[in-house]
C-alpha atoms as a PDB file:
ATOM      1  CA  UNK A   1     -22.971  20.713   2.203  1.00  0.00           C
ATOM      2  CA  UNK A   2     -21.068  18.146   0.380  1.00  0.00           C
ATOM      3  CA  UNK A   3     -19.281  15.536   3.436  1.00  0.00           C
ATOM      4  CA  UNK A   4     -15.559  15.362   3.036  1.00  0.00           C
ATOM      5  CA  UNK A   5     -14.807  11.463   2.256  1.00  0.00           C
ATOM      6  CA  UNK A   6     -11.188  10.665   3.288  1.00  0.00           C
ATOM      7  CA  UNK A   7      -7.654  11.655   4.221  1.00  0.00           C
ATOM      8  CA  UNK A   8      -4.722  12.577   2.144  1.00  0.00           C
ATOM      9  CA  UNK A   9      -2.005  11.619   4.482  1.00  0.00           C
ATOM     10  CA  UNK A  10      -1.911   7.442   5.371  1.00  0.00           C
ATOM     11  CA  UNK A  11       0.795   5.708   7.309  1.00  0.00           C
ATOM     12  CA  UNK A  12       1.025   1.747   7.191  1.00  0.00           C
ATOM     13  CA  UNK A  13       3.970   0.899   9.650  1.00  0.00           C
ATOM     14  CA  UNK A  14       4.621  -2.626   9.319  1.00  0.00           C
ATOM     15  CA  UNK A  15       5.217  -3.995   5.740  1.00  0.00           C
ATOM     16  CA  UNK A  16       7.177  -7.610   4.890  1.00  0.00           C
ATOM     17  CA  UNK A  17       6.612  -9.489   1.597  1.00  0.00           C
ATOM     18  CA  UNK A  18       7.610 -12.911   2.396  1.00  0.00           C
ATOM     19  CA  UNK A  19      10.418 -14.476   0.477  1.00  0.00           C
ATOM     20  CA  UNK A  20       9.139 -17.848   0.144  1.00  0.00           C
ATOM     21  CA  UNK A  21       5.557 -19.549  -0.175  1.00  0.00           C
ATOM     22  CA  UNK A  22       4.338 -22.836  -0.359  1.00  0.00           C
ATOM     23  CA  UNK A  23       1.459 -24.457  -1.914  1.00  0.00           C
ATOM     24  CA  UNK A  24      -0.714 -22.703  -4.833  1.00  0.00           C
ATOM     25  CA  UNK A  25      -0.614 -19.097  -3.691  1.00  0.00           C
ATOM     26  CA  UNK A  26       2.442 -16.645  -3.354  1.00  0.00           C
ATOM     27  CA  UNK A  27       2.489 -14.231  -0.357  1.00  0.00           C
ATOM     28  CA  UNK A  28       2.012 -10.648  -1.130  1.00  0.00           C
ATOM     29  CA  UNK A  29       0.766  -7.444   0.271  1.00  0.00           C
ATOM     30  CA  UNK A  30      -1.935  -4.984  -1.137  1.00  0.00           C
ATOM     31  CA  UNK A  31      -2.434  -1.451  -0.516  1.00  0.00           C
ATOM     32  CA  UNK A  32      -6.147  -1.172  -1.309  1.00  0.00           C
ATOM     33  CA  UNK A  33      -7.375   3.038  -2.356  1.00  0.00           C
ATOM     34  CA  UNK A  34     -10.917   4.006  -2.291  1.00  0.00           C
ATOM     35  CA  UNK A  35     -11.245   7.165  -4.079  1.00  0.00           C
ATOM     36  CA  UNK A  36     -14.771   8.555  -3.366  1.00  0.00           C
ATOM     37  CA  UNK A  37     -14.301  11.566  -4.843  1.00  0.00           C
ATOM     38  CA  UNK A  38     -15.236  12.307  -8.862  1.00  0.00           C
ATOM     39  CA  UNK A  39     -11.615  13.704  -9.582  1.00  0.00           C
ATOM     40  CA  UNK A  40      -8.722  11.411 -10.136  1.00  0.00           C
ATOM     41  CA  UNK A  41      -6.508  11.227  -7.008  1.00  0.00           C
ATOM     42  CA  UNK A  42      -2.710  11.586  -7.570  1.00  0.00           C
ATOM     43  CA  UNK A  43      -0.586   9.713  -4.599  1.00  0.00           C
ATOM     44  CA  UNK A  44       2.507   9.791  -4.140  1.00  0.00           C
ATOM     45  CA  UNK A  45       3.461   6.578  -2.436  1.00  0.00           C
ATOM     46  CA  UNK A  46       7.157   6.087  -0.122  1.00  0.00           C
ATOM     47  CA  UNK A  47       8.556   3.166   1.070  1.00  0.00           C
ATOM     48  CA  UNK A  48      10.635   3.622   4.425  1.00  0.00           C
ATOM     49  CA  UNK A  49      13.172   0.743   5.439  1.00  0.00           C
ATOM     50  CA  UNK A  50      15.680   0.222   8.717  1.00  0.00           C
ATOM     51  CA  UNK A  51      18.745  -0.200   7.092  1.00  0.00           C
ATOM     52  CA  UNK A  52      18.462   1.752   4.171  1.00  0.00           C
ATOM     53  CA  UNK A  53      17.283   5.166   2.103  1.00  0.00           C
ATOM     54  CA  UNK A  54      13.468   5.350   1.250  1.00  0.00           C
ATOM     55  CA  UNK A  55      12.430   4.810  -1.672  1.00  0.00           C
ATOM     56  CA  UNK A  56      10.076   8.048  -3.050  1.00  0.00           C
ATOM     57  CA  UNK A  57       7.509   9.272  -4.329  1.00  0.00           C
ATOM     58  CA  UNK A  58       5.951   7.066  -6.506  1.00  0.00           C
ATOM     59  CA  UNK A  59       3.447   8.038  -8.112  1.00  0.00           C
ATOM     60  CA  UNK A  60      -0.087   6.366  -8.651  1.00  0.00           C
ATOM     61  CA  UNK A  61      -3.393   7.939 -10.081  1.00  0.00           C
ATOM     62  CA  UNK A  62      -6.581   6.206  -9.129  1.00  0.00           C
ATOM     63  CA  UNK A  63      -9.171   7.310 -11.136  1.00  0.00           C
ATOM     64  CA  UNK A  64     -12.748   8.781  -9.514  1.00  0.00           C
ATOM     65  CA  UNK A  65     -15.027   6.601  -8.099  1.00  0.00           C
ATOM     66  CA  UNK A  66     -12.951   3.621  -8.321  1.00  0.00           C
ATOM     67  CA  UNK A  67     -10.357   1.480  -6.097  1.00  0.00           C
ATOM     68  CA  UNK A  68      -7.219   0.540  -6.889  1.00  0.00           C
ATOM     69  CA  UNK A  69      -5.709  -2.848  -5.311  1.00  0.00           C
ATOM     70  CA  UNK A  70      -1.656  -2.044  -5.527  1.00  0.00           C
ATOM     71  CA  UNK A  71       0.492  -5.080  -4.777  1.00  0.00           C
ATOM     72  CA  UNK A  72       3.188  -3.491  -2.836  1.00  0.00           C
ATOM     73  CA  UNK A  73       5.550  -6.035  -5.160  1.00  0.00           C
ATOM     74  CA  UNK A  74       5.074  -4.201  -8.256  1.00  0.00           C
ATOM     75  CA  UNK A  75       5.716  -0.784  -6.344  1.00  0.00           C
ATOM     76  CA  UNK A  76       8.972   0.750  -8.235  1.00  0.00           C
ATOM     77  CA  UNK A  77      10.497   4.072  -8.958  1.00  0.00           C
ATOM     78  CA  UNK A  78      13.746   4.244 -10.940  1.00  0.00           C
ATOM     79  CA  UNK A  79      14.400   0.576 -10.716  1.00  0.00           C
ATOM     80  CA  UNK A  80      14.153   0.033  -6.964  1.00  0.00           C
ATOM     81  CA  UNK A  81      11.338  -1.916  -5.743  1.00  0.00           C
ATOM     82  CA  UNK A  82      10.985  -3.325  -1.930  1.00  0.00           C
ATOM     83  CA  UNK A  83      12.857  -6.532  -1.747  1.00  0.00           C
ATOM     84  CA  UNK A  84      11.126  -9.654   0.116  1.00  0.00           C
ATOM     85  CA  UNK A  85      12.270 -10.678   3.600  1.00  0.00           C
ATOM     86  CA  UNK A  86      12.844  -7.070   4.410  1.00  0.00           C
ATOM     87  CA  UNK A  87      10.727  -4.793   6.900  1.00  0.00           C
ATOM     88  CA  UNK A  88       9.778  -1.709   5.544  1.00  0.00           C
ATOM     89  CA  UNK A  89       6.974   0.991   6.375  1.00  0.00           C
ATOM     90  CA  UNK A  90       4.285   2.503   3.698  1.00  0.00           C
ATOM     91  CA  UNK A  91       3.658   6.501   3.693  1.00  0.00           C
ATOM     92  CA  UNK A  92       0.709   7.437   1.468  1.00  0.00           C
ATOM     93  CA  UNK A  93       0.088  11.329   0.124  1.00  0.00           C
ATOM     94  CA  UNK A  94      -2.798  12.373  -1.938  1.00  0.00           C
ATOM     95  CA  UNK A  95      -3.617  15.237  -3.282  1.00  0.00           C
ATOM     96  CA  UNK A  96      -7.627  14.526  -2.978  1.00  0.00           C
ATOM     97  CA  UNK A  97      -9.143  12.749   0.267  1.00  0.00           C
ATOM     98  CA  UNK A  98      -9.060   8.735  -0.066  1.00  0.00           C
ATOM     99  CA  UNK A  99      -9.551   5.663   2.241  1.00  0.00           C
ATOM    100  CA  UNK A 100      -6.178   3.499   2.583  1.00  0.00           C
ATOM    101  CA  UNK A 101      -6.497  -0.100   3.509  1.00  0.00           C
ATOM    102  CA  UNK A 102      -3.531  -3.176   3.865  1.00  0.00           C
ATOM    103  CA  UNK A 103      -3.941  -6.629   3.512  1.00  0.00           C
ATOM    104  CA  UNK A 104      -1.259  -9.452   3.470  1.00  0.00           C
ATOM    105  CA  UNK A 105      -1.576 -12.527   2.368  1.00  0.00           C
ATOM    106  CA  UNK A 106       1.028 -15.076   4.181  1.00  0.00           C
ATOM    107  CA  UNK A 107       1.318 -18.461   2.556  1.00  0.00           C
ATOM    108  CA  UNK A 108       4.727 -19.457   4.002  1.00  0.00           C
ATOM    109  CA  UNK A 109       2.879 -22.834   6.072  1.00  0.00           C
ATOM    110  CA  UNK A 110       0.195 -24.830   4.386  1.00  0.00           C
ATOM    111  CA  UNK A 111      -2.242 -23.031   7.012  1.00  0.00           C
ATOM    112  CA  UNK A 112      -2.853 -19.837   5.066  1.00  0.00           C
ATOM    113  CA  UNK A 113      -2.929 -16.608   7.036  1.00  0.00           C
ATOM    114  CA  UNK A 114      -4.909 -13.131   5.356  1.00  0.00           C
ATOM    115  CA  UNK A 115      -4.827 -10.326   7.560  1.00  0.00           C
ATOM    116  CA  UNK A 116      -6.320  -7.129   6.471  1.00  0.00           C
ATOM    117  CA  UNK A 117      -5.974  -3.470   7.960  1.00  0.00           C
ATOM    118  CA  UNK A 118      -6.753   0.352   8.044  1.00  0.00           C
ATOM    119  CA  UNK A 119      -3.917   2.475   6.948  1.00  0.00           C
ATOM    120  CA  UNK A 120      -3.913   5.074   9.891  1.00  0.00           C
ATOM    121  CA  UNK A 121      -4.679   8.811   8.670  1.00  0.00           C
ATOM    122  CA  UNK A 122      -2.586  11.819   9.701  1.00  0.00           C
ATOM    123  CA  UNK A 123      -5.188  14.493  10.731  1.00  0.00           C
END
């Protein structure tokens, strides 16, 4: 019996991109994808804000037994993109079972901060 690897629904609730950064290294976030499986994995990624519509559905393959390391700062769909110094949520849909991780990196101080995360999976 082959073990089911994954979840196709992933929420990440708390998203912010820093606007500024000091020193060598500029903030960002990462939505890190394991897909176990040996089919490609289509996601369809949406970005949810508090003052403002979503932004939808945009797509991302990861290919079979790889990972996939998105920086949530290249994320677009029809020219939007999630603008820095703004809160926003992550919603991930897949159409195979993956593994959804976050990880920010916050270099706004010299001190550096990394904090890293699992997505949590809607059952």
């Amino acid at each position: 019996m082959k073990v089911k690897k994954g979840e196709t629904h992933w929420i990440i609730p708390d998203g912010y991109i820093p606007p500024l950064s000091s020193g060598e290294l500029t903030s960002h976030e990462s939505i890190c994808i394991l897909n176990c499986n040996e089919e490609a994995a289509h996601l369809l990624i949406t970005i949810y804000f508090e003052d403002r519509d979503p932004i939808e559905k945009i797509s991302v393959t990861v290919l079979g037994k790889r990972s996939n390391h998105l920086r949530t700062s290249s994320l677009e769909r029809k020219g939007e993109s999630i603008p820095t110094g703004i809160p926003y949520s992550i919603e991930v849909e897949s159409d195979l079972p993956i593994f959804v991780q976050y990880s920010r990196l916050d270099s706004t101080q010299p001190g550096l901060a990394l904090m890293s995360t699992m997505g949590y999976p809607i059952k």
